[in-house]
PDB file of N, CA and C in Angstrom:
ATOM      1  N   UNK A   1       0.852  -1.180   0.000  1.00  0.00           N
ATOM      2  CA  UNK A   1       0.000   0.000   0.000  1.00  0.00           C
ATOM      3  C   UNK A   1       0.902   1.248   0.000  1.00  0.00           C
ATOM      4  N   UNK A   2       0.893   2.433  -0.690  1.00  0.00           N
ATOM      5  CA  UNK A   2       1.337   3.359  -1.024  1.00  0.00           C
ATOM      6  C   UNK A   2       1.173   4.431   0.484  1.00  0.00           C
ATOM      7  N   UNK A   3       1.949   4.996   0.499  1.00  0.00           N
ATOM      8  CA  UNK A   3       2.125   5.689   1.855  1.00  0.00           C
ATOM      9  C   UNK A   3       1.091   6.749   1.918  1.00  0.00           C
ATOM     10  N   UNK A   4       0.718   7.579   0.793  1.00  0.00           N
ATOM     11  CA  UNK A   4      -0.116   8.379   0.465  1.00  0.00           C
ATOM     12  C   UNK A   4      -1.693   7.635   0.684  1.00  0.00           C
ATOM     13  N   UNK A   5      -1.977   6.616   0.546  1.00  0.00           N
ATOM     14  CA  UNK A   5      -3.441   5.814   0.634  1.00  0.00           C
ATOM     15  C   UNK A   5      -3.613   5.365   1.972  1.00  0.00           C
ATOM     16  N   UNK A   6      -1.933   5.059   2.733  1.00  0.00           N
ATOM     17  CA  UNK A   6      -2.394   4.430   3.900  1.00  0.00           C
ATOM     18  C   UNK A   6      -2.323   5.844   4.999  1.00  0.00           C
ATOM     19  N   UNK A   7      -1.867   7.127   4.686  1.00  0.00           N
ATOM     20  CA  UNK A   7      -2.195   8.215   5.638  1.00  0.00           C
ATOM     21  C   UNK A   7      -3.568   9.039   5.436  1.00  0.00           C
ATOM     22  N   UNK A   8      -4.407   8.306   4.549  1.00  0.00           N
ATOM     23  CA  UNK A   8      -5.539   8.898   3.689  1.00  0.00           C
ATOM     24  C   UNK A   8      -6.680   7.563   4.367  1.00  0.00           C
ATOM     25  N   UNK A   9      -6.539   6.699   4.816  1.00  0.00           N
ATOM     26  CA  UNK A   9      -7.296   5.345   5.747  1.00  0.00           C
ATOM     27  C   UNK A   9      -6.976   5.498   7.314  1.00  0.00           C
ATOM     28  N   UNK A  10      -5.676   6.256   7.720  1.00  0.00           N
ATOM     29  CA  UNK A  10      -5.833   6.662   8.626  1.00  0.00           C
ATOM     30  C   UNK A  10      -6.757   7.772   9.284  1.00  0.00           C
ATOM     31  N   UNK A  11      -6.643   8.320   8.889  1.00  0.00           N
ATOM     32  CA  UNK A  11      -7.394  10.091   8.687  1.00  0.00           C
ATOM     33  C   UNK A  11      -8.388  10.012   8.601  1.00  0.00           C
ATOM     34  N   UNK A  12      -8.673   8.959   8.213  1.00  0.00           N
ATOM     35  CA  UNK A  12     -10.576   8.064   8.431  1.00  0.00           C
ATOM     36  C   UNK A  12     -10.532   7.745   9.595  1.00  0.00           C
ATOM     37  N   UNK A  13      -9.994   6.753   9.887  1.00  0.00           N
ATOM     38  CA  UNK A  13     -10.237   6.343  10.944  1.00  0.00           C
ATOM     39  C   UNK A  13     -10.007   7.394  11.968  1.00  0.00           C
ATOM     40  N   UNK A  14      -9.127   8.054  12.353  1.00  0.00           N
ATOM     41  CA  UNK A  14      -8.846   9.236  13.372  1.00  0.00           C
ATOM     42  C   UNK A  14     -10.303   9.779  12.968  1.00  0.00           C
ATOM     43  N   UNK A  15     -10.677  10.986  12.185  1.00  0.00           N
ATOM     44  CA  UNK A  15     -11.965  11.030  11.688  1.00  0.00           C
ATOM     45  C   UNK A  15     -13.042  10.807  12.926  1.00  0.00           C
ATOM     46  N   UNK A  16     -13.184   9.401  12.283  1.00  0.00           N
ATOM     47  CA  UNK A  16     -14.169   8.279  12.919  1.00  0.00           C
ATOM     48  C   UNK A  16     -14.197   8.475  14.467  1.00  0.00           C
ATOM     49  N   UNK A  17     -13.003   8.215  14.719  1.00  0.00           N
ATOM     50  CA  UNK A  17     -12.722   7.755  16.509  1.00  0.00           C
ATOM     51  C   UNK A  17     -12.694   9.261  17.107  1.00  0.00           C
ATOM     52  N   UNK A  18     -12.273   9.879  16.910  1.00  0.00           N
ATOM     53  CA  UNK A  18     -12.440  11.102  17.254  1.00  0.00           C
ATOM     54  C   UNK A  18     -14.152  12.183  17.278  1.00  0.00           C
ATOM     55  N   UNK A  19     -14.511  12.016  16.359  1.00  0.00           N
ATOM     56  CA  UNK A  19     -15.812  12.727  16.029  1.00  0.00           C
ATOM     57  C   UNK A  19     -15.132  14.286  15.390  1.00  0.00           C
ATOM     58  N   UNK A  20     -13.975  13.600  14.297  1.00  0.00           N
ATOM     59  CA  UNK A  20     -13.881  15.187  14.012  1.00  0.00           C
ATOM     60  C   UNK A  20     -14.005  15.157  12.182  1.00  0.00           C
ATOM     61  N   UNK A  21     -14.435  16.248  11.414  1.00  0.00           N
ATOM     62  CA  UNK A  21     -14.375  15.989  10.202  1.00  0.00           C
ATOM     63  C   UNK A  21     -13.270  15.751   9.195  1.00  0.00           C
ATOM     64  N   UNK A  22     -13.384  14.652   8.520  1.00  0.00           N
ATOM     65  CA  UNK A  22     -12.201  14.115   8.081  1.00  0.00           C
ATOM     66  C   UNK A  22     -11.655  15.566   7.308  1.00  0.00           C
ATOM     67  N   UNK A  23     -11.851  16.394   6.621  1.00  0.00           N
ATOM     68  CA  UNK A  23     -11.547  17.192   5.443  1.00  0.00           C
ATOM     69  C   UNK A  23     -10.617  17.925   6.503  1.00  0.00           C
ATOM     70  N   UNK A  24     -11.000  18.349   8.015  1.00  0.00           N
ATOM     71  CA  UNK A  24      -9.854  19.388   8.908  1.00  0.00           C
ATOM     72  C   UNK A  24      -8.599  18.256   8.844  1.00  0.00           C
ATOM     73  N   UNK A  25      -8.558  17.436   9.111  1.00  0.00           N
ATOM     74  CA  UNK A  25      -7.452  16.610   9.368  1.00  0.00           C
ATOM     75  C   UNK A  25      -6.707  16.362   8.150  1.00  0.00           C
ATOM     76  N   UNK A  26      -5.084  16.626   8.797  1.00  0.00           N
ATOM     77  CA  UNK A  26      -4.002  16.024   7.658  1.00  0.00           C
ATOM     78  C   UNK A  26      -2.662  15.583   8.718  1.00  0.00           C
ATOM     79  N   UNK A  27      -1.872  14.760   7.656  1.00  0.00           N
ATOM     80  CA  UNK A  27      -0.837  14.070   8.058  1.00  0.00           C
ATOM     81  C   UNK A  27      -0.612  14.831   9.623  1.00  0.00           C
ATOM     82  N   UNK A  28      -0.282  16.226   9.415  1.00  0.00           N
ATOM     83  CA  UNK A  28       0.742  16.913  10.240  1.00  0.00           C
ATOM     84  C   UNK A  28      -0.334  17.378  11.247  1.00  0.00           C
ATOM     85  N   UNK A  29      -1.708  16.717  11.536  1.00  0.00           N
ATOM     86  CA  UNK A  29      -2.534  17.087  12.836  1.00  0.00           C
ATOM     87  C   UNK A  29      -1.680  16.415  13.761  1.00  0.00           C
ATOM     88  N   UNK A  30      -2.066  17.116  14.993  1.00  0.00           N
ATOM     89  CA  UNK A  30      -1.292  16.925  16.156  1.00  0.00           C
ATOM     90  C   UNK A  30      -2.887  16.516  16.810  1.00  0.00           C
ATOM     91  N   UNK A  31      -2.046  15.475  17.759  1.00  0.00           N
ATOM     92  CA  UNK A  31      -2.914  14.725  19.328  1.00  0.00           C
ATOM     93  C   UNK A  31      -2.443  15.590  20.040  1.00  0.00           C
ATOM     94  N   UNK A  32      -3.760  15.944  20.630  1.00  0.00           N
ATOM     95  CA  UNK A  32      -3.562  16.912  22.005  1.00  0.00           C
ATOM     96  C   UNK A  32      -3.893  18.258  22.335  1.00  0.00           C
ATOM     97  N   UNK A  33      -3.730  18.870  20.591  1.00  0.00           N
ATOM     98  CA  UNK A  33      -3.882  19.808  20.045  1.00  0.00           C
ATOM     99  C   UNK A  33      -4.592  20.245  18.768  1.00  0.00           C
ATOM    100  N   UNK A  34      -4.632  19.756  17.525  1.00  0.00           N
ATOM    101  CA  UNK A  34      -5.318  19.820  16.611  1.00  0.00           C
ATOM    102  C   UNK A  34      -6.559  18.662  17.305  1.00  0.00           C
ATOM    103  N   UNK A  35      -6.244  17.921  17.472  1.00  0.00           N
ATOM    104  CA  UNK A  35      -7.253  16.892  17.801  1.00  0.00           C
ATOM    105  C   UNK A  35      -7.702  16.226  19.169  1.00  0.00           C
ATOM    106  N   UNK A  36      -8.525  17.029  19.992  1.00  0.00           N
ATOM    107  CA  UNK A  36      -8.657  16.829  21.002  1.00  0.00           C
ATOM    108  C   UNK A  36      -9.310  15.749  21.610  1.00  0.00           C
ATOM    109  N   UNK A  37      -9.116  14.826  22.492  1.00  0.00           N
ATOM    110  CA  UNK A  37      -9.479  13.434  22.815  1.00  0.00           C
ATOM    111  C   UNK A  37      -9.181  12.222  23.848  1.00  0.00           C
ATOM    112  N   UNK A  38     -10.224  11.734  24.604  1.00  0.00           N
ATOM    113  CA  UNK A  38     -10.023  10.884  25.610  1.00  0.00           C
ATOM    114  C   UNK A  38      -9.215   9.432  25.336  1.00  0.00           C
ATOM    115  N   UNK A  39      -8.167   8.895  26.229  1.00  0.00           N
ATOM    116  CA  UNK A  39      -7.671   8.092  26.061  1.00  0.00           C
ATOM    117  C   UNK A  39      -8.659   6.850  25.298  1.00  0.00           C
ATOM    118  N   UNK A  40     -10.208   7.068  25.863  1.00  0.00           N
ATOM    119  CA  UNK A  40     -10.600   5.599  25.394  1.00  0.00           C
ATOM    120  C   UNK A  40     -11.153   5.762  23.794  1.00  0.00           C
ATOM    121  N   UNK A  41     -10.823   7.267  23.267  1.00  0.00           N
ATOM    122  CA  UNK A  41     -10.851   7.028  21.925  1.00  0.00           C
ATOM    123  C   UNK A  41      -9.544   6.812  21.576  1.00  0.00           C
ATOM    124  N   UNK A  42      -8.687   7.121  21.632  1.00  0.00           N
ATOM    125  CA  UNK A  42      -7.307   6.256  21.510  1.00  0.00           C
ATOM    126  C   UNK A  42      -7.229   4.849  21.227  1.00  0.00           C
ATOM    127  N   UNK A  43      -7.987   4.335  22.225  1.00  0.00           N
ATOM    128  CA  UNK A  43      -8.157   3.080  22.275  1.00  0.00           C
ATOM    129  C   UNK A  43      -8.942   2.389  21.353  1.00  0.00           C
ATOM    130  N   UNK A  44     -10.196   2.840  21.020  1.00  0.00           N
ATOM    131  CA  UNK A  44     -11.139   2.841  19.302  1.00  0.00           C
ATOM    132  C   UNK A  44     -10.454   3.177  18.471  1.00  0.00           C
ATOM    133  N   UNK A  45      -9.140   3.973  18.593  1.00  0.00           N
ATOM    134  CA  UNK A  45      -8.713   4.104  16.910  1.00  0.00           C
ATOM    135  C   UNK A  45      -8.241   3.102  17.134  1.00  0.00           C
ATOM    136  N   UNK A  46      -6.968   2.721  17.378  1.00  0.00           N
ATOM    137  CA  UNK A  46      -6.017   1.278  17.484  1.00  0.00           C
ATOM    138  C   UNK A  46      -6.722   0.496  17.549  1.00  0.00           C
ATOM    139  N   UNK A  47      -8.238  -0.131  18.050  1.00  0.00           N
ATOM    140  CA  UNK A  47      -9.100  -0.990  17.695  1.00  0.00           C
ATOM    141  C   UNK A  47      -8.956  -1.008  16.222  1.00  0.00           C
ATOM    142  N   UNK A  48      -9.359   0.263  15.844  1.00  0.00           N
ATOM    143  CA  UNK A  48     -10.458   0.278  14.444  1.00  0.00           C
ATOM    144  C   UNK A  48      -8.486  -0.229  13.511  1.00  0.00           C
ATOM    145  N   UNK A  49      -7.921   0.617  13.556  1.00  0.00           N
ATOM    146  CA  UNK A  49      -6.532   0.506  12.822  1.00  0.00           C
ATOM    147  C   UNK A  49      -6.332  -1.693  12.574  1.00  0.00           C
ATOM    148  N   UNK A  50      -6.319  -1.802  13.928  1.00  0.00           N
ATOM    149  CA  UNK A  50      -6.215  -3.474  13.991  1.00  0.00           C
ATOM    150  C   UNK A  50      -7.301  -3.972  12.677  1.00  0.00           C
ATOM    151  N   UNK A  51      -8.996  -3.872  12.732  1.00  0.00           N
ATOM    152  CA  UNK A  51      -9.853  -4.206  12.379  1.00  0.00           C
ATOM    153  C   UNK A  51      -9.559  -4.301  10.861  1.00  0.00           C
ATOM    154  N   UNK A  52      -9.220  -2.707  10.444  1.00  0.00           N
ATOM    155  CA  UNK A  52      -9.489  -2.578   9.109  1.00  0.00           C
ATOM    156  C   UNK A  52      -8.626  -2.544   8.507  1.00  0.00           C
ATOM    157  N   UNK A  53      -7.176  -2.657   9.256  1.00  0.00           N
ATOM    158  CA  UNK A  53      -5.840  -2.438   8.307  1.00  0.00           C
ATOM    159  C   UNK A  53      -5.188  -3.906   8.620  1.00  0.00           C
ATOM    160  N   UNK A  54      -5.788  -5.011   9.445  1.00  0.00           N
ATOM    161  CA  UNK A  54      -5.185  -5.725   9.793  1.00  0.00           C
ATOM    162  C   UNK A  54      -3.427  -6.019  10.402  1.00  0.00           C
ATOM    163  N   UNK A  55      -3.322  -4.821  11.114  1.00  0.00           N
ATOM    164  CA  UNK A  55      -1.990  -4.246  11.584  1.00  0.00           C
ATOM    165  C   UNK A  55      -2.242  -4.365  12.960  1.00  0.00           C
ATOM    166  N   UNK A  56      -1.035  -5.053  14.053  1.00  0.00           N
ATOM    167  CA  UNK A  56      -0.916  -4.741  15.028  1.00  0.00           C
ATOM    168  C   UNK A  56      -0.427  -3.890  15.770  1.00  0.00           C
ATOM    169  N   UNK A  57      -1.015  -2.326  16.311  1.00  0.00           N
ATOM    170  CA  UNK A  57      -0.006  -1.252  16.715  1.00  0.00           C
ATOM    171  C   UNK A  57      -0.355  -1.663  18.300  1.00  0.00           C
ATOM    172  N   UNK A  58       0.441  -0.988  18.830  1.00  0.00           N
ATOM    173  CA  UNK A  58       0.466  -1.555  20.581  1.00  0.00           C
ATOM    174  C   UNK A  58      -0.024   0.129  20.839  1.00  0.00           C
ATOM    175  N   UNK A  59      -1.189   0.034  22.037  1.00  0.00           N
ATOM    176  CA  UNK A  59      -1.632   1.179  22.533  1.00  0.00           C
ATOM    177  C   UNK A  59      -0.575   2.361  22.920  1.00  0.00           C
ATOM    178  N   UNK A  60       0.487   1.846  23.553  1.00  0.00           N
ATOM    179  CA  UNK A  60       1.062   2.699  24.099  1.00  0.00           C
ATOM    180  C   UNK A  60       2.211   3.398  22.918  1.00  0.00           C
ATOM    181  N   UNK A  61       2.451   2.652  21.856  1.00  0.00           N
ATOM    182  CA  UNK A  61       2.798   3.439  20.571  1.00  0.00           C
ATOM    183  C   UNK A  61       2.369   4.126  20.084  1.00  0.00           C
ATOM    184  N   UNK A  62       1.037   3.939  19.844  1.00  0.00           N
ATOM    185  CA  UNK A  62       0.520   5.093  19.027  1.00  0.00           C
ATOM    186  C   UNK A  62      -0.048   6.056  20.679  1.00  0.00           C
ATOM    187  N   UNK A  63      -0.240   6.178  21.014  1.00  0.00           N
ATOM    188  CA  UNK A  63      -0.004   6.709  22.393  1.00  0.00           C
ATOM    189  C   UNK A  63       0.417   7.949  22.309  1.00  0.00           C
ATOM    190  N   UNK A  64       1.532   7.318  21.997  1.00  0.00           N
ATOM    191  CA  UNK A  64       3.117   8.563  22.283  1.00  0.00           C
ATOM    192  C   UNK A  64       3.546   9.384  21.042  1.00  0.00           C
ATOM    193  N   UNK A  65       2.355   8.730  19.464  1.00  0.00           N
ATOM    194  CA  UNK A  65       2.593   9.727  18.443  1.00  0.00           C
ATOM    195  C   UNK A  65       2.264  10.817  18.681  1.00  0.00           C
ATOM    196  N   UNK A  66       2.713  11.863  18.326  1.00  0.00           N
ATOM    197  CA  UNK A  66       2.446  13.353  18.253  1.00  0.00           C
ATOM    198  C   UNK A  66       1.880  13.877  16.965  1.00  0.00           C
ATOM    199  N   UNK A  67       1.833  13.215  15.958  1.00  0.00           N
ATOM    200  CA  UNK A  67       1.157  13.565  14.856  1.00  0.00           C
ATOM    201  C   UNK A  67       0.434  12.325  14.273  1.00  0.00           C
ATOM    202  N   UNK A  68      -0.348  12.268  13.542  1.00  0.00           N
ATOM    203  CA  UNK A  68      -1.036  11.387  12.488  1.00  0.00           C
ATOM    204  C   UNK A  68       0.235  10.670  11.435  1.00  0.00           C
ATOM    205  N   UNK A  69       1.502  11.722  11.379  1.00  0.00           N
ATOM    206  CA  UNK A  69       2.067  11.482  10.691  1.00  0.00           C
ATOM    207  C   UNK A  69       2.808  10.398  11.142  1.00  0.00           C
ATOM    208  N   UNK A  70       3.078  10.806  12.581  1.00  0.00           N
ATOM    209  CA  UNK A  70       3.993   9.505  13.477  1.00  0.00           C
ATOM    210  C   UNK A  70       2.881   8.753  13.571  1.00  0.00           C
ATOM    211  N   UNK A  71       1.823   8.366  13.621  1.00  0.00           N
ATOM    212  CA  UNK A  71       1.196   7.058  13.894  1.00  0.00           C
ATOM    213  C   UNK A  71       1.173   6.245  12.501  1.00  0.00           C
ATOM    214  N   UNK A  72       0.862   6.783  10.924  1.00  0.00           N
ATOM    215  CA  UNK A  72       1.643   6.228  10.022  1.00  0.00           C
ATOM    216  C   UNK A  72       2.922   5.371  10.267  1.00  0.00           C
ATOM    217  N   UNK A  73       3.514   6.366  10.497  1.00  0.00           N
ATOM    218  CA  UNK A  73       5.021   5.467  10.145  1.00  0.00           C
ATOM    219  C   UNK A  73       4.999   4.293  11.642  1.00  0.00           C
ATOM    220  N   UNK A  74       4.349   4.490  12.567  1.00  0.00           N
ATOM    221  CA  UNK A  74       4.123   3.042  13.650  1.00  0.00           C
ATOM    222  C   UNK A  74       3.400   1.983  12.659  1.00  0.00           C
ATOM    223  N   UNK A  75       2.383   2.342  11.960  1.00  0.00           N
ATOM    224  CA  UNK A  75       1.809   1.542  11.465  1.00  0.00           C
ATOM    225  C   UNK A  75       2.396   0.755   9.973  1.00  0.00           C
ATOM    226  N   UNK A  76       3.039   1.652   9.780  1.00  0.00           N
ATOM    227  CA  UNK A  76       3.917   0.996   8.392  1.00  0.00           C
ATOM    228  C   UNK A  76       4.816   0.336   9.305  1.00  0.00           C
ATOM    229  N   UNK A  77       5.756   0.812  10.304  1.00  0.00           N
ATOM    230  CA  UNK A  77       6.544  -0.213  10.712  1.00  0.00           C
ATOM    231  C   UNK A  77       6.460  -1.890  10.966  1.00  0.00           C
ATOM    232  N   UNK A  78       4.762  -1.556  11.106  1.00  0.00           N
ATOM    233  CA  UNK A  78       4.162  -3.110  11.945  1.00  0.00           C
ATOM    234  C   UNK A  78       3.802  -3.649  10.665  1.00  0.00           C
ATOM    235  N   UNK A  79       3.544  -2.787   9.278  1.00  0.00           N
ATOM    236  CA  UNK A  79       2.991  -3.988   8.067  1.00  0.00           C
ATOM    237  C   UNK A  79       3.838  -5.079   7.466  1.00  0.00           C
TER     238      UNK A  79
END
């Protein structure tokens, strides 16, 4: 999968788990700050990421991304 398609399935899913509209969000949104949110949606994205990308990221990795952009590259690491 092309890096461009799989930060474009993320951004859905963040999207999704978040309750925010996909079109505000890009690579370089920030957790914490662009995108404000309770740990147990954290926990629904990395659900949903497992579900639909069939990728295992560990909670506390994507956790500690600071951007959408760093949770990509966790998630490419694990494909």
């Amino acid at each position: 999968m092309e890096r461009k398609e799989l930060e474009q399935q993320i951004i859905a899913l963040v999207a999704t788990s978040y309750g925010v509209e996909e079109a505000a969000l890009t690579a370089d949104s920030k957790f914490g700050e662009d995108i404000n949110g309770t740990s147990v949606q954290m926990v629904g994205l990395v659900s949903e990421i497992e579900n639909e990308l069939d990728v295992m990221v560990q909670l506390q990795d994507a956790a500690g991304c600071a951007t959408i952009a760093d949770l990509v590259d966790k998630v490419e690491e694990e494909m």
